[in-house]
N, C-alpha and C. Protein backbone atom coordinates (compact mmCIF):
# COMPACT_ATOMS: atom_id res chain seq x y z
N UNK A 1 -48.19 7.20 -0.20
CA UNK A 1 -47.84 8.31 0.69
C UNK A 1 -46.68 7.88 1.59
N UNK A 2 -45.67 8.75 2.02
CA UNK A 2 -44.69 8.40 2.85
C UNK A 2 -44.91 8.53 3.94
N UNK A 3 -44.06 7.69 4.55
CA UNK A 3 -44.31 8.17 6.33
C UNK A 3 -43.81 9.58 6.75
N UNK A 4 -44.76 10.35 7.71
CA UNK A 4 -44.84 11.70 8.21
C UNK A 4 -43.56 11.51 8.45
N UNK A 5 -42.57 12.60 8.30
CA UNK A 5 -41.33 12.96 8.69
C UNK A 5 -40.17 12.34 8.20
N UNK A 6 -40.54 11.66 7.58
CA UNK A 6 -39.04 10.61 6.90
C UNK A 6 -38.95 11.40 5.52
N UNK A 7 -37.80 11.58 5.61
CA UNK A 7 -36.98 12.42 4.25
C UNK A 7 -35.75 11.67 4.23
N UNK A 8 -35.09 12.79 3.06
CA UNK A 8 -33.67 11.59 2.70
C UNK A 8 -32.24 11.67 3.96
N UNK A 9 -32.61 12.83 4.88
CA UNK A 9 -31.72 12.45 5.88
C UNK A 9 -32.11 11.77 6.70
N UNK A 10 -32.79 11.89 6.70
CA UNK A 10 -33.78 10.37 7.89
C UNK A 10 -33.54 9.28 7.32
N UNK A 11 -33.69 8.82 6.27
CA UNK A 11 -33.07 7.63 5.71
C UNK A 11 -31.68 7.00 5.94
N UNK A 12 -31.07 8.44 5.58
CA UNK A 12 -29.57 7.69 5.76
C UNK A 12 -29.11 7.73 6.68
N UNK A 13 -29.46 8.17 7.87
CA UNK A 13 -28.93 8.16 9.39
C UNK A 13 -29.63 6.64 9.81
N UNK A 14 -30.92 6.59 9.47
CA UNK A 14 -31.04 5.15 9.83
C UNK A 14 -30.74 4.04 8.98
N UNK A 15 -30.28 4.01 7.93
CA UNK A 15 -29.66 2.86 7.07
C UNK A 15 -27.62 3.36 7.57
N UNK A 16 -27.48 4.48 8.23
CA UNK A 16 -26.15 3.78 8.98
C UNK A 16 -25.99 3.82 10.57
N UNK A 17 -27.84 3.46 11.10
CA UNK A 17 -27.47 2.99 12.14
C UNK A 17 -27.79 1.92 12.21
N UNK A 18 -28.48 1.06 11.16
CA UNK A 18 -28.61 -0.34 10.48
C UNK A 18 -27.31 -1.10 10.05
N UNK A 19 -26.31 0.05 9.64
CA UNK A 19 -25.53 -0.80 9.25
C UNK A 19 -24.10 -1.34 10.82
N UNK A 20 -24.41 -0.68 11.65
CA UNK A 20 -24.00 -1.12 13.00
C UNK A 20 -24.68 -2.36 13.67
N UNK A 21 -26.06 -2.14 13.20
CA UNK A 21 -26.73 -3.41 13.78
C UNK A 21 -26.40 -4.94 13.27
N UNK A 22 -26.71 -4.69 11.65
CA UNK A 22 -26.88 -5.33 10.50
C UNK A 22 -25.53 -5.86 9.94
N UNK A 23 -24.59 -4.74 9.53
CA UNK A 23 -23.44 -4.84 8.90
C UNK A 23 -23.85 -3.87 7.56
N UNK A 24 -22.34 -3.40 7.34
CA UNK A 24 -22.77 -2.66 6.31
C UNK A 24 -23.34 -3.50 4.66
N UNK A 25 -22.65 -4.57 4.32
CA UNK A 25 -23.15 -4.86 3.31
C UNK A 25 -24.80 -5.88 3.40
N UNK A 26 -25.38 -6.12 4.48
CA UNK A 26 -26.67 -6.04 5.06
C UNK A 26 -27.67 -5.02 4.72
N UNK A 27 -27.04 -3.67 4.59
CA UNK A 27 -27.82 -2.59 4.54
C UNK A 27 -28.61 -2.56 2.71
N UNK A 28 -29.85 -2.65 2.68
CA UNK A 28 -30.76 -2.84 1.17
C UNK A 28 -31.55 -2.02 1.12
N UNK A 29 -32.09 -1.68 0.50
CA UNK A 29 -33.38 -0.62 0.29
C UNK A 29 -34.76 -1.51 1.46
N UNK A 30 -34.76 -2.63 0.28
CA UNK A 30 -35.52 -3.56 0.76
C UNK A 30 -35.30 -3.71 2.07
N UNK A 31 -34.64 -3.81 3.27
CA UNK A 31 -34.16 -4.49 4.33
C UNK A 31 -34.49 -2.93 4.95
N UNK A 32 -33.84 -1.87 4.76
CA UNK A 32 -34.02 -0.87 5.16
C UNK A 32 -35.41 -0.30 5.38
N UNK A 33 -36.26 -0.26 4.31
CA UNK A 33 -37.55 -0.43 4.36
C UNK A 33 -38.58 -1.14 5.18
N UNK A 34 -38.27 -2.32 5.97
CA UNK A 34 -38.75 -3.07 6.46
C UNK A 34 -38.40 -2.29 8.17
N UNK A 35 -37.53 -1.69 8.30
CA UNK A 35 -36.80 -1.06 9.42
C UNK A 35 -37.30 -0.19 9.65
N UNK A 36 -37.80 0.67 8.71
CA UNK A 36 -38.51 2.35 8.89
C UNK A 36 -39.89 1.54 8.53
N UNK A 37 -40.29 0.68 8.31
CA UNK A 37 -41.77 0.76 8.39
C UNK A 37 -42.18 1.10 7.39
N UNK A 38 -41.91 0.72 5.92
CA UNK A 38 -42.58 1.70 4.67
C UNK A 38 -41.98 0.65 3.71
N UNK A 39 -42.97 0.30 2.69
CA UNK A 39 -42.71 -0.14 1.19
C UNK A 39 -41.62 0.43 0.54
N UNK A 40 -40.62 -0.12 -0.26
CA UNK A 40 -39.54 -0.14 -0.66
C UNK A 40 -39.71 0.90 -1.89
N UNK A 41 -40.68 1.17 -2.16
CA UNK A 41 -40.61 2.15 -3.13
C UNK A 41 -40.60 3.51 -2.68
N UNK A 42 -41.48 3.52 -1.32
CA UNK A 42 -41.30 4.83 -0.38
C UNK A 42 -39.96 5.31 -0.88
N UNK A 43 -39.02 4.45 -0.39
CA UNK A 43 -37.51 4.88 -0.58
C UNK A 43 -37.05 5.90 -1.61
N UNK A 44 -37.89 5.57 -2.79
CA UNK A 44 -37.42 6.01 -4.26
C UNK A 44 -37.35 7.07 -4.00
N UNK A 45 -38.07 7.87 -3.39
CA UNK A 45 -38.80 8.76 -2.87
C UNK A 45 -37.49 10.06 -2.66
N UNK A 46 -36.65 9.16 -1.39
CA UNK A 46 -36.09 9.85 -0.86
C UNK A 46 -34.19 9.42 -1.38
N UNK A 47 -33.99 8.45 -1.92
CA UNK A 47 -32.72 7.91 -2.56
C UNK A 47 -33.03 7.53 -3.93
N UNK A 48 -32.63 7.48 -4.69
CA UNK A 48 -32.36 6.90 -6.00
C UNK A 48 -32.11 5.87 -6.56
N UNK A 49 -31.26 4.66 -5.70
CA UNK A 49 -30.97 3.28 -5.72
C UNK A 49 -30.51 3.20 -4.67
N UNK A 50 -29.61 1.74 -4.74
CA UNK A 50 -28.60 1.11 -3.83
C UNK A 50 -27.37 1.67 -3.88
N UNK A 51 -26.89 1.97 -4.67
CA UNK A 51 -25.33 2.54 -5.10
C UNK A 51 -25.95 4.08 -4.42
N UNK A 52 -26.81 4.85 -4.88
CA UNK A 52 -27.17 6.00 -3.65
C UNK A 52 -27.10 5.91 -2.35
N UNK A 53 -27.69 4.88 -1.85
CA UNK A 53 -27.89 4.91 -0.39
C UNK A 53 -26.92 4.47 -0.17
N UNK A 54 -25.86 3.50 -0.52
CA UNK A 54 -24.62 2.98 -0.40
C UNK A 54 -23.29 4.20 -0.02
N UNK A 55 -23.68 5.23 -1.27
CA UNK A 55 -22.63 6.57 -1.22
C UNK A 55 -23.11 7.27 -0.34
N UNK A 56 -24.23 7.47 -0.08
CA UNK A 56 -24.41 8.53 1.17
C UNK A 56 -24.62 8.11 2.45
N UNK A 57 -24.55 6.74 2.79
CA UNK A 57 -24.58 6.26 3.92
C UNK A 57 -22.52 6.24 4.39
N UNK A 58 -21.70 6.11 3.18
CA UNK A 58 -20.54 6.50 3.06
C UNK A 58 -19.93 8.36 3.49
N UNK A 59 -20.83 8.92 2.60
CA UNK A 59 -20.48 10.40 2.86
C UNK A 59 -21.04 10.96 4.53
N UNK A 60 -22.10 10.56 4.79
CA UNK A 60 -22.44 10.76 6.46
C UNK A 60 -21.77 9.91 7.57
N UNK A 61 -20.92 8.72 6.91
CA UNK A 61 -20.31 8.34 8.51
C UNK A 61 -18.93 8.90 8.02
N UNK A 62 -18.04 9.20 6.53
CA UNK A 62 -16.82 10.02 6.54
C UNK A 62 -17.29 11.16 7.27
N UNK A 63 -17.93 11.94 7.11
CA UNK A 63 -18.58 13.35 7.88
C UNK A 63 -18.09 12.92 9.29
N UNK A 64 -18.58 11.62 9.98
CA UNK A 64 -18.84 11.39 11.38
C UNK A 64 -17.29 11.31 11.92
N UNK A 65 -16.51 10.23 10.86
CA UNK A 65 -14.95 10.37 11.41
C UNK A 65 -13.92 11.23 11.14
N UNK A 66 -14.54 12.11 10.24
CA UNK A 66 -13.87 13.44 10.51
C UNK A 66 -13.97 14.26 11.49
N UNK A 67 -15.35 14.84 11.51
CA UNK A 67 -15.40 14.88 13.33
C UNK A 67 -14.52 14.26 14.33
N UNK A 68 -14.70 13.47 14.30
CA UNK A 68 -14.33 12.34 15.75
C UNK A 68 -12.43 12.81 15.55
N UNK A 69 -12.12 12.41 14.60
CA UNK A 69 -10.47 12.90 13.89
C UNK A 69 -10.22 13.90 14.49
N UNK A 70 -10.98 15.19 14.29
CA UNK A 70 -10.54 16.29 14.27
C UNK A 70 -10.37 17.04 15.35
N UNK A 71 -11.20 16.33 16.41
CA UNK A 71 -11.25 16.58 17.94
C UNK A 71 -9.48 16.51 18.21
N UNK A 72 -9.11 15.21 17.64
CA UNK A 72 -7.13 15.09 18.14
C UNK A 72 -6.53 16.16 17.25
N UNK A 73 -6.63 17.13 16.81
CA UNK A 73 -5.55 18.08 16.37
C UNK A 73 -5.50 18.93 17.38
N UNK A 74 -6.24 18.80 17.87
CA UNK A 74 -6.17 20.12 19.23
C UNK A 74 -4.97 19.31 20.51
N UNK A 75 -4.80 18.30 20.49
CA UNK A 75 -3.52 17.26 21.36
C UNK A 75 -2.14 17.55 20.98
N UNK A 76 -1.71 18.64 20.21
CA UNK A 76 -0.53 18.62 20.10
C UNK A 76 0.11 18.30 18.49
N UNK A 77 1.48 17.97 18.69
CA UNK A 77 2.24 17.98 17.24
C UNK A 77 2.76 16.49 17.70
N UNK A 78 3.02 15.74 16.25
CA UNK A 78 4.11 14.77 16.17
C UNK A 78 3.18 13.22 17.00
N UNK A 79 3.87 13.00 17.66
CA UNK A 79 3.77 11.59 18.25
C UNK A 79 2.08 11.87 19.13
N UNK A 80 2.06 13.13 19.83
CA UNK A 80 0.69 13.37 20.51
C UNK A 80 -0.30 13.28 19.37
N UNK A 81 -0.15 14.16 18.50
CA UNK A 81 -1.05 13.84 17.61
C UNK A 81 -1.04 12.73 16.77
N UNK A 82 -0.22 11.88 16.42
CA UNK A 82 -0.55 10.61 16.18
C UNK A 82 -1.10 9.74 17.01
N UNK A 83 -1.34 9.90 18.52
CA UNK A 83 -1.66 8.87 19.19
C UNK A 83 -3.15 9.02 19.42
N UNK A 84 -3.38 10.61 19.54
CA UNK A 84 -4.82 11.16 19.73
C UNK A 84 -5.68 10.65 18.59
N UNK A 85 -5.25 10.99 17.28
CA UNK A 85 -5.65 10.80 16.09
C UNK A 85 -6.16 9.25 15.41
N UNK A 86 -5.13 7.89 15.81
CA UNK A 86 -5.06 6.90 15.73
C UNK A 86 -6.17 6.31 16.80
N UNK A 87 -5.94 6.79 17.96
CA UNK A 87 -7.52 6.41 19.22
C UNK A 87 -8.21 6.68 18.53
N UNK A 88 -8.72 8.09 18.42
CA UNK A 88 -9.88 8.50 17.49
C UNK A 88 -10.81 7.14 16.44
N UNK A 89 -9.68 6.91 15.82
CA UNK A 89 -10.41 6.02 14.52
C UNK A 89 -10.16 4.77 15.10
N UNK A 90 -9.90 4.19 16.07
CA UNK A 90 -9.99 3.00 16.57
C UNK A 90 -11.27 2.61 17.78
N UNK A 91 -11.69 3.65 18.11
CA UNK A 91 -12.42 4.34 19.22
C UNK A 91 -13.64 4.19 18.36
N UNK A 92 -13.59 5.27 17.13
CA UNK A 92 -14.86 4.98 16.11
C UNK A 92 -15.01 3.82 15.74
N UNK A 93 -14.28 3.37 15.45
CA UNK A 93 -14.62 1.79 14.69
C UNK A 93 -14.84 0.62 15.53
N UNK A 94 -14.53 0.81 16.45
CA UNK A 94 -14.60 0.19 18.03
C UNK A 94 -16.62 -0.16 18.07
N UNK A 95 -16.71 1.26 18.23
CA UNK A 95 -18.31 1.58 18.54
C UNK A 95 -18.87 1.88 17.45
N UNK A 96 -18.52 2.22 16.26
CA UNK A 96 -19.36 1.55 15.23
C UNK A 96 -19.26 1.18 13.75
N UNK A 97 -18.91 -0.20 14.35
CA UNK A 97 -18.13 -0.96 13.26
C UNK A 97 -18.96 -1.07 11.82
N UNK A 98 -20.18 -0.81 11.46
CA UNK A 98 -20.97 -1.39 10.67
C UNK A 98 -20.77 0.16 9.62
N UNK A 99 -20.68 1.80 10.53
CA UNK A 99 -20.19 2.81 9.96
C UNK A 99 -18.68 2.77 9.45
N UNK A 100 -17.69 2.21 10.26
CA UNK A 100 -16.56 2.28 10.15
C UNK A 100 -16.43 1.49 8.67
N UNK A 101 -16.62 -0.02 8.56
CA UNK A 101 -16.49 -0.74 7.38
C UNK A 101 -17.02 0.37 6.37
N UNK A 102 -17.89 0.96 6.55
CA UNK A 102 -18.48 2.10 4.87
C UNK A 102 -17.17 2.67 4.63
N UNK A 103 -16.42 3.23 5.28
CA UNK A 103 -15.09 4.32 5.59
C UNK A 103 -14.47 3.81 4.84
N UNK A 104 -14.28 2.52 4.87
CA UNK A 104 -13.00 1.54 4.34
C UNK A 104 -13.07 0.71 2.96
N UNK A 105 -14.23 0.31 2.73
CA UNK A 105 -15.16 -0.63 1.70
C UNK A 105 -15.65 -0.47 0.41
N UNK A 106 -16.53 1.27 0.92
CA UNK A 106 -17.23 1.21 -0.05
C UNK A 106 -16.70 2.31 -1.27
N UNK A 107 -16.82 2.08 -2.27
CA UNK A 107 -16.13 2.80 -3.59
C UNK A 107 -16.86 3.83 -3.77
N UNK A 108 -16.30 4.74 -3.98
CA UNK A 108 -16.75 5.75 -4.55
C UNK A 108 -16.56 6.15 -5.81
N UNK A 109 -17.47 6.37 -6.29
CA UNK A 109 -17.41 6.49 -8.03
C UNK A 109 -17.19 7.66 -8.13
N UNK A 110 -15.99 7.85 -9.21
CA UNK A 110 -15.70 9.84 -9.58
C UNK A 110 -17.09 10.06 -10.40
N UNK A 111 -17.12 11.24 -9.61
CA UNK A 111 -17.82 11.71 -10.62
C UNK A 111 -18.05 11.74 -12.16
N UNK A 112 -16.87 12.43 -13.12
CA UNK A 112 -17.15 12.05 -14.42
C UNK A 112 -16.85 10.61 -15.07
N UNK A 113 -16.86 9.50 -14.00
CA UNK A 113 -16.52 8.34 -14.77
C UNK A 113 -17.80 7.86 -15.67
N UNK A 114 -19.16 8.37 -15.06
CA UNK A 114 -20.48 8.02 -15.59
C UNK A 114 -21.43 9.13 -15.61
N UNK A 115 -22.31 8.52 -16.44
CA UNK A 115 -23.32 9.65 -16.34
C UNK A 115 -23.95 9.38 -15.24
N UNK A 116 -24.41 8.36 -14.55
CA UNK A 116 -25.13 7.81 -13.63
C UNK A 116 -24.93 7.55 -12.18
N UNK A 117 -23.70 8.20 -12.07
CA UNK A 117 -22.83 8.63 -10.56
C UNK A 117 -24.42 8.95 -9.80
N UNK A 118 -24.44 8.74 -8.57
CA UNK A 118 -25.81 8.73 -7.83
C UNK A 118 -25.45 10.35 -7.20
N UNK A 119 -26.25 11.12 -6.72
CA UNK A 119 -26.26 12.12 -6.75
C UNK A 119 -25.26 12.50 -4.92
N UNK A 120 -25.42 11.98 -4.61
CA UNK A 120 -24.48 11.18 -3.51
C UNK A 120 -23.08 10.83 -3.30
N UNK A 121 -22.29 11.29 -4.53
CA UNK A 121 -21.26 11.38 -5.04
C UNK A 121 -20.15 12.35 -4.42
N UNK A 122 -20.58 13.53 -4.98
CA UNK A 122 -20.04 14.95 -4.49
C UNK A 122 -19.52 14.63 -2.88
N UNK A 123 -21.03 14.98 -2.17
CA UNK A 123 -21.11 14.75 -0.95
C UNK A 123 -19.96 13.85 -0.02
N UNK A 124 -19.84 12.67 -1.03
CA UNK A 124 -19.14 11.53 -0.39
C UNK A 124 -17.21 12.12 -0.89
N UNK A 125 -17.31 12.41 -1.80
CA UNK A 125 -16.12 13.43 -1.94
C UNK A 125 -15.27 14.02 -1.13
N UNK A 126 -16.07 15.11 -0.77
CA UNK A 126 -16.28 16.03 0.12
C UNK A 126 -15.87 15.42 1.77
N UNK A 127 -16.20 14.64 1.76
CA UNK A 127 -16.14 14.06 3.15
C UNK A 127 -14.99 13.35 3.25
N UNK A 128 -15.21 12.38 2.21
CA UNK A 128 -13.36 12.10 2.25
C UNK A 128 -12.24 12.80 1.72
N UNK A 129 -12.26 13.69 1.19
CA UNK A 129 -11.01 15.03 1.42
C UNK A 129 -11.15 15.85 3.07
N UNK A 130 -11.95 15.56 3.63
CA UNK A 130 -11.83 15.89 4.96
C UNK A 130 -11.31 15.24 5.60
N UNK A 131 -11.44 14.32 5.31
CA UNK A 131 -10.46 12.66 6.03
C UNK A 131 -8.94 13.22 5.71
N UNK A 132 -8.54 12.66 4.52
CA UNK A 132 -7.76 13.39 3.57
C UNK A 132 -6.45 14.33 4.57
N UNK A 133 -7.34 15.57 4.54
CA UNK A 133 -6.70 16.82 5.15
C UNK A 133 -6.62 16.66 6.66
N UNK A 134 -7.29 15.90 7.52
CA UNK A 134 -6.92 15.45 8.89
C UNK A 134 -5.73 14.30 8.74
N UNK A 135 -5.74 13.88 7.77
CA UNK A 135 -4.40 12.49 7.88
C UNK A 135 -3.27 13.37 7.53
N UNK A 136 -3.42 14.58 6.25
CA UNK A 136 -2.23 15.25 6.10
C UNK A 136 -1.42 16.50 7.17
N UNK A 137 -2.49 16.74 8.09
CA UNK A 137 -2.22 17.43 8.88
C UNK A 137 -0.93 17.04 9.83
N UNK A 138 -1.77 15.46 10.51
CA UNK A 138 -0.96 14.76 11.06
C UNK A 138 0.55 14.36 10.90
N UNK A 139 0.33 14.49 9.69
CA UNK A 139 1.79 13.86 8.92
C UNK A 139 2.90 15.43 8.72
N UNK A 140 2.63 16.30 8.57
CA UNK A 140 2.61 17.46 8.82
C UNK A 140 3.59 18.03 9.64
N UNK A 141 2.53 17.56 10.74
CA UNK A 141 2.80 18.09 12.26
C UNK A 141 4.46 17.13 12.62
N UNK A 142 4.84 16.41 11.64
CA UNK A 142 6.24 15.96 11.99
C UNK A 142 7.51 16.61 11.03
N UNK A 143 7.11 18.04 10.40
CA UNK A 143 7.61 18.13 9.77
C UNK A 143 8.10 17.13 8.18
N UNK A 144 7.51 16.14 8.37
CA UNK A 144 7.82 15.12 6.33
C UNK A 144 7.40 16.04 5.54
N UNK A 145 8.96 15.97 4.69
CA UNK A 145 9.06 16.69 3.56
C UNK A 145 7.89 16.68 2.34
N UNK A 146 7.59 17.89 1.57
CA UNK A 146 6.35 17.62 1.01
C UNK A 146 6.46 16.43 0.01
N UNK A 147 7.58 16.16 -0.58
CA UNK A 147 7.86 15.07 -1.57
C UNK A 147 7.59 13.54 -1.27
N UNK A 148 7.40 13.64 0.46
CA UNK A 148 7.48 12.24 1.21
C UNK A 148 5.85 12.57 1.98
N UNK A 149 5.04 13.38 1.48
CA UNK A 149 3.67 13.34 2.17
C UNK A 149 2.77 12.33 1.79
N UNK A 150 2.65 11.85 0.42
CA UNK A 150 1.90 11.18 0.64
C UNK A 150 2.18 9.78 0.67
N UNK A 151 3.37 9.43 0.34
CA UNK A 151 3.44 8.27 0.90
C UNK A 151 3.32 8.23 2.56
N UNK A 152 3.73 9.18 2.73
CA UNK A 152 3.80 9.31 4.93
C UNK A 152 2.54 8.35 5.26
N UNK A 153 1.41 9.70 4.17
CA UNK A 153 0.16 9.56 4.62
C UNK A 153 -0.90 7.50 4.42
N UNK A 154 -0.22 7.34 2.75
CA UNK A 154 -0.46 5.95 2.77
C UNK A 154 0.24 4.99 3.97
N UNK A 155 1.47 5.56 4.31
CA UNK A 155 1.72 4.40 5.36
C UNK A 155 1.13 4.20 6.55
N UNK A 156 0.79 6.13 6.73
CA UNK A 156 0.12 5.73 8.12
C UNK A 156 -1.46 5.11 8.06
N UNK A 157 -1.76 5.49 7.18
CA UNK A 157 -3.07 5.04 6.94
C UNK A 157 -3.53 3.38 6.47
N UNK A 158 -2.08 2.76 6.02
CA UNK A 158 -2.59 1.48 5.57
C UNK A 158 -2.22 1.15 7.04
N UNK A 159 -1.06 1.07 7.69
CA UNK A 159 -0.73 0.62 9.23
C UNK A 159 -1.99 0.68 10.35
N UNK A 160 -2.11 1.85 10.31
CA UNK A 160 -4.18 2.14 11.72
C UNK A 160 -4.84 1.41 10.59
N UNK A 161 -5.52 1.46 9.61
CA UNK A 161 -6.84 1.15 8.90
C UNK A 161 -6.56 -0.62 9.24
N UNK A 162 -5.14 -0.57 8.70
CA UNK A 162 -5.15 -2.61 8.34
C UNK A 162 -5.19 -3.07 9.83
N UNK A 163 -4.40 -2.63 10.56
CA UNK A 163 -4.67 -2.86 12.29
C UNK A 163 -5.95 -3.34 12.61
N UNK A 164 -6.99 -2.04 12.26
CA UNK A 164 -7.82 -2.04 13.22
C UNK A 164 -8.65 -2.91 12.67
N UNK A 165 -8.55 -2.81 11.02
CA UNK A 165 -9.65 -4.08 10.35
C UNK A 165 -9.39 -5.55 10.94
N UNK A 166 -8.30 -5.97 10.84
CA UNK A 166 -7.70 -7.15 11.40
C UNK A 166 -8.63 -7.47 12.55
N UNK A 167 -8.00 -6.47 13.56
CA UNK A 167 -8.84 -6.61 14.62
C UNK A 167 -10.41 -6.69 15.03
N UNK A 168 -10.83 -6.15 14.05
CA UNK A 168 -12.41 -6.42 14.15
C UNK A 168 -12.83 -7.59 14.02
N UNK A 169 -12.16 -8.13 12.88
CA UNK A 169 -12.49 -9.09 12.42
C UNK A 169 -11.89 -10.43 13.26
N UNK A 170 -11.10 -10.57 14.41
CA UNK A 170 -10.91 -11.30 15.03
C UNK A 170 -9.67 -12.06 14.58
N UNK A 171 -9.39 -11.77 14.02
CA UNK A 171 -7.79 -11.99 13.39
C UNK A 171 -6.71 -12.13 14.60
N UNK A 172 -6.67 -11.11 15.55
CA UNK A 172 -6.12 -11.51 16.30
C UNK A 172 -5.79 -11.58 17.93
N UNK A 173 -7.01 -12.49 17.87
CA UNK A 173 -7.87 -13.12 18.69
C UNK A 173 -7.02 -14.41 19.59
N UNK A 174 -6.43 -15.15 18.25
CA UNK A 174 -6.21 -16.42 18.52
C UNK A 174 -4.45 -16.37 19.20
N UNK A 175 -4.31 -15.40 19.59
CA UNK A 175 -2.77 -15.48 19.88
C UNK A 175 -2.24 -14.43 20.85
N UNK A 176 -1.15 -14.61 21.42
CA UNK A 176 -0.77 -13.69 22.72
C UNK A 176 0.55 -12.80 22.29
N UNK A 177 0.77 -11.69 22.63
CA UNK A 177 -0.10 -10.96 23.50
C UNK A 177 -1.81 -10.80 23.18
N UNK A 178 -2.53 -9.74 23.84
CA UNK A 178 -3.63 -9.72 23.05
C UNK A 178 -3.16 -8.15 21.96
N UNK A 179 -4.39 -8.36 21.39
CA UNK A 179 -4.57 -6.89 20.49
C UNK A 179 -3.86 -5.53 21.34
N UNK A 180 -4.75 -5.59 22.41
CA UNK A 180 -4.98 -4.61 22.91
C UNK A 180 -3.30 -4.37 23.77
N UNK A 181 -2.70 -5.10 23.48
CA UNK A 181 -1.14 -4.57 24.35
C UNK A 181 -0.32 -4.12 22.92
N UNK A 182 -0.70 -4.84 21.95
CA UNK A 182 0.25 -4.46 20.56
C UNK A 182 0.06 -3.03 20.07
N UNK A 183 -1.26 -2.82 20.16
CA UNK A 183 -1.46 -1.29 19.65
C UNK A 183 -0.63 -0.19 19.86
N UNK A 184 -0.17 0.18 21.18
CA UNK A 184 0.56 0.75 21.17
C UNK A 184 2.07 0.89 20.91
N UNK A 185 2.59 -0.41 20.86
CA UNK A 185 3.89 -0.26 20.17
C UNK A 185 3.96 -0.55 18.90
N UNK A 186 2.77 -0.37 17.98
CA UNK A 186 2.32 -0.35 16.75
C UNK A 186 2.50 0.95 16.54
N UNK A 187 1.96 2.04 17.34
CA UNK A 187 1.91 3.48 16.51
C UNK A 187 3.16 3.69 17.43
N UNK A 188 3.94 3.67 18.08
CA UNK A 188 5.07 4.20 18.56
C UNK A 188 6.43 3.35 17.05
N UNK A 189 6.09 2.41 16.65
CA UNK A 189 6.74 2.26 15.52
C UNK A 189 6.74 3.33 14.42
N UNK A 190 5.28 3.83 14.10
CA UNK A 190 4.70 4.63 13.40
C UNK A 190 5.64 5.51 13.51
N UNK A 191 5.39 5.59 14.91
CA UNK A 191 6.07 7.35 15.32
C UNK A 191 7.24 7.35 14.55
N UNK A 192 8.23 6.66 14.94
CA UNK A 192 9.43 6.80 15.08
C UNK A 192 9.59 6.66 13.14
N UNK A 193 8.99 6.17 12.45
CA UNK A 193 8.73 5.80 10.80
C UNK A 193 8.41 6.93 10.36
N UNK A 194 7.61 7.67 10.94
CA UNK A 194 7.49 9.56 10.73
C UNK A 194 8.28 10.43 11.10
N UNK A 195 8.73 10.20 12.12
CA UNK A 195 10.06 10.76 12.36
C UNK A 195 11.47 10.82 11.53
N UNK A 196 11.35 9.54 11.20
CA UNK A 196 12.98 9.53 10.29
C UNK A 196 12.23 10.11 8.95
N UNK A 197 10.81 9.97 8.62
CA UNK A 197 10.57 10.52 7.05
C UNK A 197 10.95 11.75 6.85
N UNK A 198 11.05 12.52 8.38
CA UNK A 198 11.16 14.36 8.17
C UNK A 198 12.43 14.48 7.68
N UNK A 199 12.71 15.47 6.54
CA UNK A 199 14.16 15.25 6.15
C UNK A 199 14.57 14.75 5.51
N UNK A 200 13.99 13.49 5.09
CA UNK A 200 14.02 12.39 4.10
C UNK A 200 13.53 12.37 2.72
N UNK A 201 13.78 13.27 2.06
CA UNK A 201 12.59 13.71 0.85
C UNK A 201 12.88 11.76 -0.47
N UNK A 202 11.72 11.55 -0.08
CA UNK A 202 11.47 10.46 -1.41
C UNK A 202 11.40 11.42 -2.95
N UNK A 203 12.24 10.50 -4.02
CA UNK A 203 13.10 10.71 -5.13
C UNK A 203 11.71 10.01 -5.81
């Protein structure tokens, strides 16, 4: 019998608030189980495997930083909204790093690559085309030509993502200035790298 009230969203809200505690690749059925108080098969119950709970512990914290993202479109065009937007996901990952690493880490399997895609799939999709459409917005909002969008969008996105991973990880820790003075003339580089893209159509 399962424990009264635990279903499969109850699961995955607490296997990704485990994975803040824990770390995300910490997070197990087994380990998780021991956390909610219930035999590991309980689980079966409510997830399907590891690669399940893995994708939907992925699709509910993309859900979470889309949210958090989407709050900065309301800040304006161009450089405001890059700066709002870039806090945002530094802010999230700041406070919860163990969700944030899922964002960044974990793979998502296409759908028709298998028959055995965990049902958790879609969902996780779904959530990151929401990501997706908040990064293209941004890029957007500077006018870059549609031919130069998605690279815009990979640059801005490898520049904040690789930043902020660095930084978690203590990378750069060991040297002066600190982190925290570089950031901003990190995305004011940005800026000005989005700026010259408008107009600029890539061949």
């Amino acid at each position: 019998m399962g424990r009264p009230g635990l279903n499969r969203a109850a699961v995955i809200a607490a296997a990704a608030d485990l994975a803040d505690e824990l770390g995300f690749d910490a997070v197990t059925i087994s380990v998780l189980a021991r956390h909610l108080g219930v035999r590991s098969p309980t689980l079966y119950s409510h997830v399907t495997g590891a690669t399940d709970l893995r994708t939907a512990v992925t699709a509910y914290v993309l859900d979470e930083l889309a949210d958090a993202t989407s709050a900065a479109l309301s800040a304006g065009e161009s450089r405001d909204l890059l700066v709002a937007y870039a806090d945002a996901i530094r802010d999230f990952a700041r406070r919860s790093p163990g969700r944030y690493d899922a964002t960044t880490r974990q793979r998502i399997p296409p759908p028709l690559e298998a028959e055995s895609a965990p049902p958790s799939t879609d969902d996780a999709i779904t959530a990151g085309r929401r990501n997706a459409a908040i990064a293209l917005a941004v890029v957007r909002s500077y006018g870059v030509v549609e031919t130069s969008e998605t690279y815009a969008v990979r640059l801005m996105s490898s520049l904040i993502h690789g930043y902020i991973t660095l930084e978690l990880a203590g990378t750069f820790a060991h040297s002066e200035p600190p982190s925290e003075a570089t950031w901003p003339e990190v995305i004011e580089d940005l800026d000005r790298t989005l700026a010259r893209l408008a107009g600029s159509p890539r061949t």
